[in-house]
Protein backbone atom coordinates (compact mmCIF):
# COMPACT_ATOMS: atom_id res chain seq x y z
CA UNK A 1 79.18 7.11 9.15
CA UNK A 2 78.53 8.49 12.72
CA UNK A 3 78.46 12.31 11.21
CA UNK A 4 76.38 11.22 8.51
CA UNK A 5 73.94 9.97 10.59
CA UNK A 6 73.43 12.82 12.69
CA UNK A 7 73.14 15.06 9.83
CA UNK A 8 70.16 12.95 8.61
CA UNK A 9 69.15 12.88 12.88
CA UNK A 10 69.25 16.81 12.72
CA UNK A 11 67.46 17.07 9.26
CA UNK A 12 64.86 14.80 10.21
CA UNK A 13 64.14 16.66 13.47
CA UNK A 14 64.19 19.63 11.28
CA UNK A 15 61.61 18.15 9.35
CA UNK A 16 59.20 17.33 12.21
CA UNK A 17 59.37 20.83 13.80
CA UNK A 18 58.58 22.43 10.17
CA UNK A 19 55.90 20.04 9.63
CA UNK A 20 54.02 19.94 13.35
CA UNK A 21 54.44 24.42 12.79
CA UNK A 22 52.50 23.81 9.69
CA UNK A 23 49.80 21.56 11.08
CA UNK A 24 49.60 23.91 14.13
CA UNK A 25 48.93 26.85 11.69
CA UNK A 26 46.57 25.37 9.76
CA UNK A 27 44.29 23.83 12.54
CA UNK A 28 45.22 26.82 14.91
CA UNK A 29 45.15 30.94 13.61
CA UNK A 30 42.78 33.63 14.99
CA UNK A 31 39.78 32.80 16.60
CA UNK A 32 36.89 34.82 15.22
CA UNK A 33 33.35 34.46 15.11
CA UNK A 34 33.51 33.15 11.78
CA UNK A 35 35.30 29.94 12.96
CA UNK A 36 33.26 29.25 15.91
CA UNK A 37 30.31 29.58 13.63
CA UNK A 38 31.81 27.16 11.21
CA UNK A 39 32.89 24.87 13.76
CA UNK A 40 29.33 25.02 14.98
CA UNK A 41 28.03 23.91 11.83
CA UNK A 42 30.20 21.01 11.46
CA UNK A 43 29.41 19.75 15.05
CA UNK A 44 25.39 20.36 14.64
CA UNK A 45 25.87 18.31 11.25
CA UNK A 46 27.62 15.39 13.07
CA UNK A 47 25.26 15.00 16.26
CA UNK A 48 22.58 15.56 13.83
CA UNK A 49 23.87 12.65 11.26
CA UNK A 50 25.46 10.06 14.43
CA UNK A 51 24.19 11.17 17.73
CA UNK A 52 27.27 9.39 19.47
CA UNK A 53 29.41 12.40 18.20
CA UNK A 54 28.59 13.66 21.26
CA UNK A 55 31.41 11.79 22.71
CA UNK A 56 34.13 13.42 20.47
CA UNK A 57 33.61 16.70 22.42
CA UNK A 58 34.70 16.12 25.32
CA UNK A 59 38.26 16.90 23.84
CA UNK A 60 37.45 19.32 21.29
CA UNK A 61 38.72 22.76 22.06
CA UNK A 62 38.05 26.22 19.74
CA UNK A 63 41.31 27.85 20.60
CA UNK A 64 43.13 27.86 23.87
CA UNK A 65 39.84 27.93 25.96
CA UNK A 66 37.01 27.31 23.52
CA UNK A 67 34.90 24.45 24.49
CA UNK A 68 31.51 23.04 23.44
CA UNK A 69 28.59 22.03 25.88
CA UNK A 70 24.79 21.08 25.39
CA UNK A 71 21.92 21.89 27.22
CA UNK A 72 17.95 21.00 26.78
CA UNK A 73 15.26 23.73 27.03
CA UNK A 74 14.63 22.65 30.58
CA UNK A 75 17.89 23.95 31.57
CA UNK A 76 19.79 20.26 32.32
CA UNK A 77 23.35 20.11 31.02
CA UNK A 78 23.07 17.44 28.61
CA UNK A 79 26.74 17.16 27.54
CA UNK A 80 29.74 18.94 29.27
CA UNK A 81 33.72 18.54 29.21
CA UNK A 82 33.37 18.64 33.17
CA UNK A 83 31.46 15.38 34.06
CA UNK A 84 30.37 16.03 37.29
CA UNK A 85 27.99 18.69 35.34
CA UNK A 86 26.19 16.64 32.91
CA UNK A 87 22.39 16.19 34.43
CA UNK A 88 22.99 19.40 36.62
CA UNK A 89 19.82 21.34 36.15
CA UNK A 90 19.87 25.48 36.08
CA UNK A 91 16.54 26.12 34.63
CA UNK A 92 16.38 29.04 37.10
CA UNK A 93 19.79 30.64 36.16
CA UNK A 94 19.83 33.62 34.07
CA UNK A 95 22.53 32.73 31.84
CA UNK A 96 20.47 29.32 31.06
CA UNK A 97 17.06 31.55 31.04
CA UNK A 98 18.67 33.99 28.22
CA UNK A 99 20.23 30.75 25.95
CA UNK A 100 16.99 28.67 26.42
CA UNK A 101 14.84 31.81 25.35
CA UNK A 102 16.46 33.33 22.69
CA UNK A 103 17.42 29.34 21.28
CA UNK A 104 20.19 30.88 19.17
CA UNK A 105 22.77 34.03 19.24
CA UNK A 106 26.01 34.89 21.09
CA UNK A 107 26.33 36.43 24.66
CA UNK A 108 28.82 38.02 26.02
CA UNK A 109 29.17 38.44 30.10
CA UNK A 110 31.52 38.97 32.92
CA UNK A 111 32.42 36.18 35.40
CA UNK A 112 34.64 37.34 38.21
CA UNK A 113 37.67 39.53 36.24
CA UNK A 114 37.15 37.89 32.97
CA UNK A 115 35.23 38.47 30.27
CA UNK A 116 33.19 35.34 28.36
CA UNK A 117 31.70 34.80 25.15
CA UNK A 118 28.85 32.25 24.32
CA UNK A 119 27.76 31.25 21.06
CA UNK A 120 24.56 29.09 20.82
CA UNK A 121 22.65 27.48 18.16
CA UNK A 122 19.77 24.74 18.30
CA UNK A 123 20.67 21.48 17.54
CA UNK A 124 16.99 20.23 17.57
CA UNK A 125 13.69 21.58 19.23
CA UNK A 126 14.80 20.11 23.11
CA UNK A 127 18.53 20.90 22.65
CA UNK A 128 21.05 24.21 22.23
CA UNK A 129 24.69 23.42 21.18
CA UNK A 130 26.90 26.16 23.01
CA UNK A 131 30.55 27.37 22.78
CA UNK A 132 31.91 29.21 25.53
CA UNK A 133 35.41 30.94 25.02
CA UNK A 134 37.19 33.72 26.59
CA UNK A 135 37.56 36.85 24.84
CA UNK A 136 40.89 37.20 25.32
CA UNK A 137 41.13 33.99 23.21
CA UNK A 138 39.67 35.66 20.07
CA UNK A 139 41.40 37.91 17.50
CA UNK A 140 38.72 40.55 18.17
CA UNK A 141 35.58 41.36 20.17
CA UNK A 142 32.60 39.42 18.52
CA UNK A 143 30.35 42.48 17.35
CA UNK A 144 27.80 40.64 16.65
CA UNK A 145 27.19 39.38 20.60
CA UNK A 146 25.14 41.09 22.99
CA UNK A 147 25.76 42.54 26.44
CA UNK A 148 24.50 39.81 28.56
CA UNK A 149 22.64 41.60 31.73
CA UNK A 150 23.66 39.66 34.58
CA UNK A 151 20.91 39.26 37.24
């Protein structure tokens, strides 16, 4: 009885590993533009259908170090995963000048020894839905993003 149990113990645990490397596949692979675009979409359609989805990003991650933040066209961080920044304004910033200007596109810049990517998108006329990542994160250099010119 004892062996037969752990032969069921060790299939079961089997079992869980298969089935948690097939969730992980399916939710995880590459990280390419495509996705963050269609990730985009899906979040713009929830904040835009129940405005409390909001809330549901502060765990949401694209990828190891994708996350999602909003800002308004004044330049105040109107959601962020880091508390402490919502309702911190950087209207003069260049990185919020470029986003608030050009309302939708993808950026890519240099902070420190890394190398960033932005995607942005307007959820509304007052209100840009971004995803920051770092490149390393993705499967391939966005083309599509542009050089950002750091002032």
């Amino acid at each position: 009885m004892l062996e037969r149990n752990l032969v069921f113990s060790f299939l079961f645990i089997i079992l869980i590993i298969f089935v948690i490397s097939i969730i992980g596949c399916a939710s995880g692979g590459p990280i390419t533009s495509a996705r963050i675009l269609t990730e985009m979409k899906a979040v713009k359609l929830d904040i835009s259908t129940h405005r409390s989805a909001i809330n549901n990003l502060k765990d949401r991650r694209v990828g190891k170090t994708g996350f999602f933040y909003i800002i308004d066209t004044n330049g105040t961080v109107v959601f962020h995963p880091q508390p402490a920044l919502i309702g911190s304004r950087f209207k003069d910033n260049w990185f919020m000048t470029k986003l608030i200007v050009e309302k939708s596109g993808c950026l890519i810049y240099q902070l420190g020894n890394r190398t960033h990517v932005v995607f942005f998108d307007t959820i509304s006329d007052s209100e840009i839905l971004c995803v920051s990542i770092l490149a390393d994160d993705m499967s391939q250099p966005p083309l599509e993003c542009q050089p950002a010119e750091t002032n």
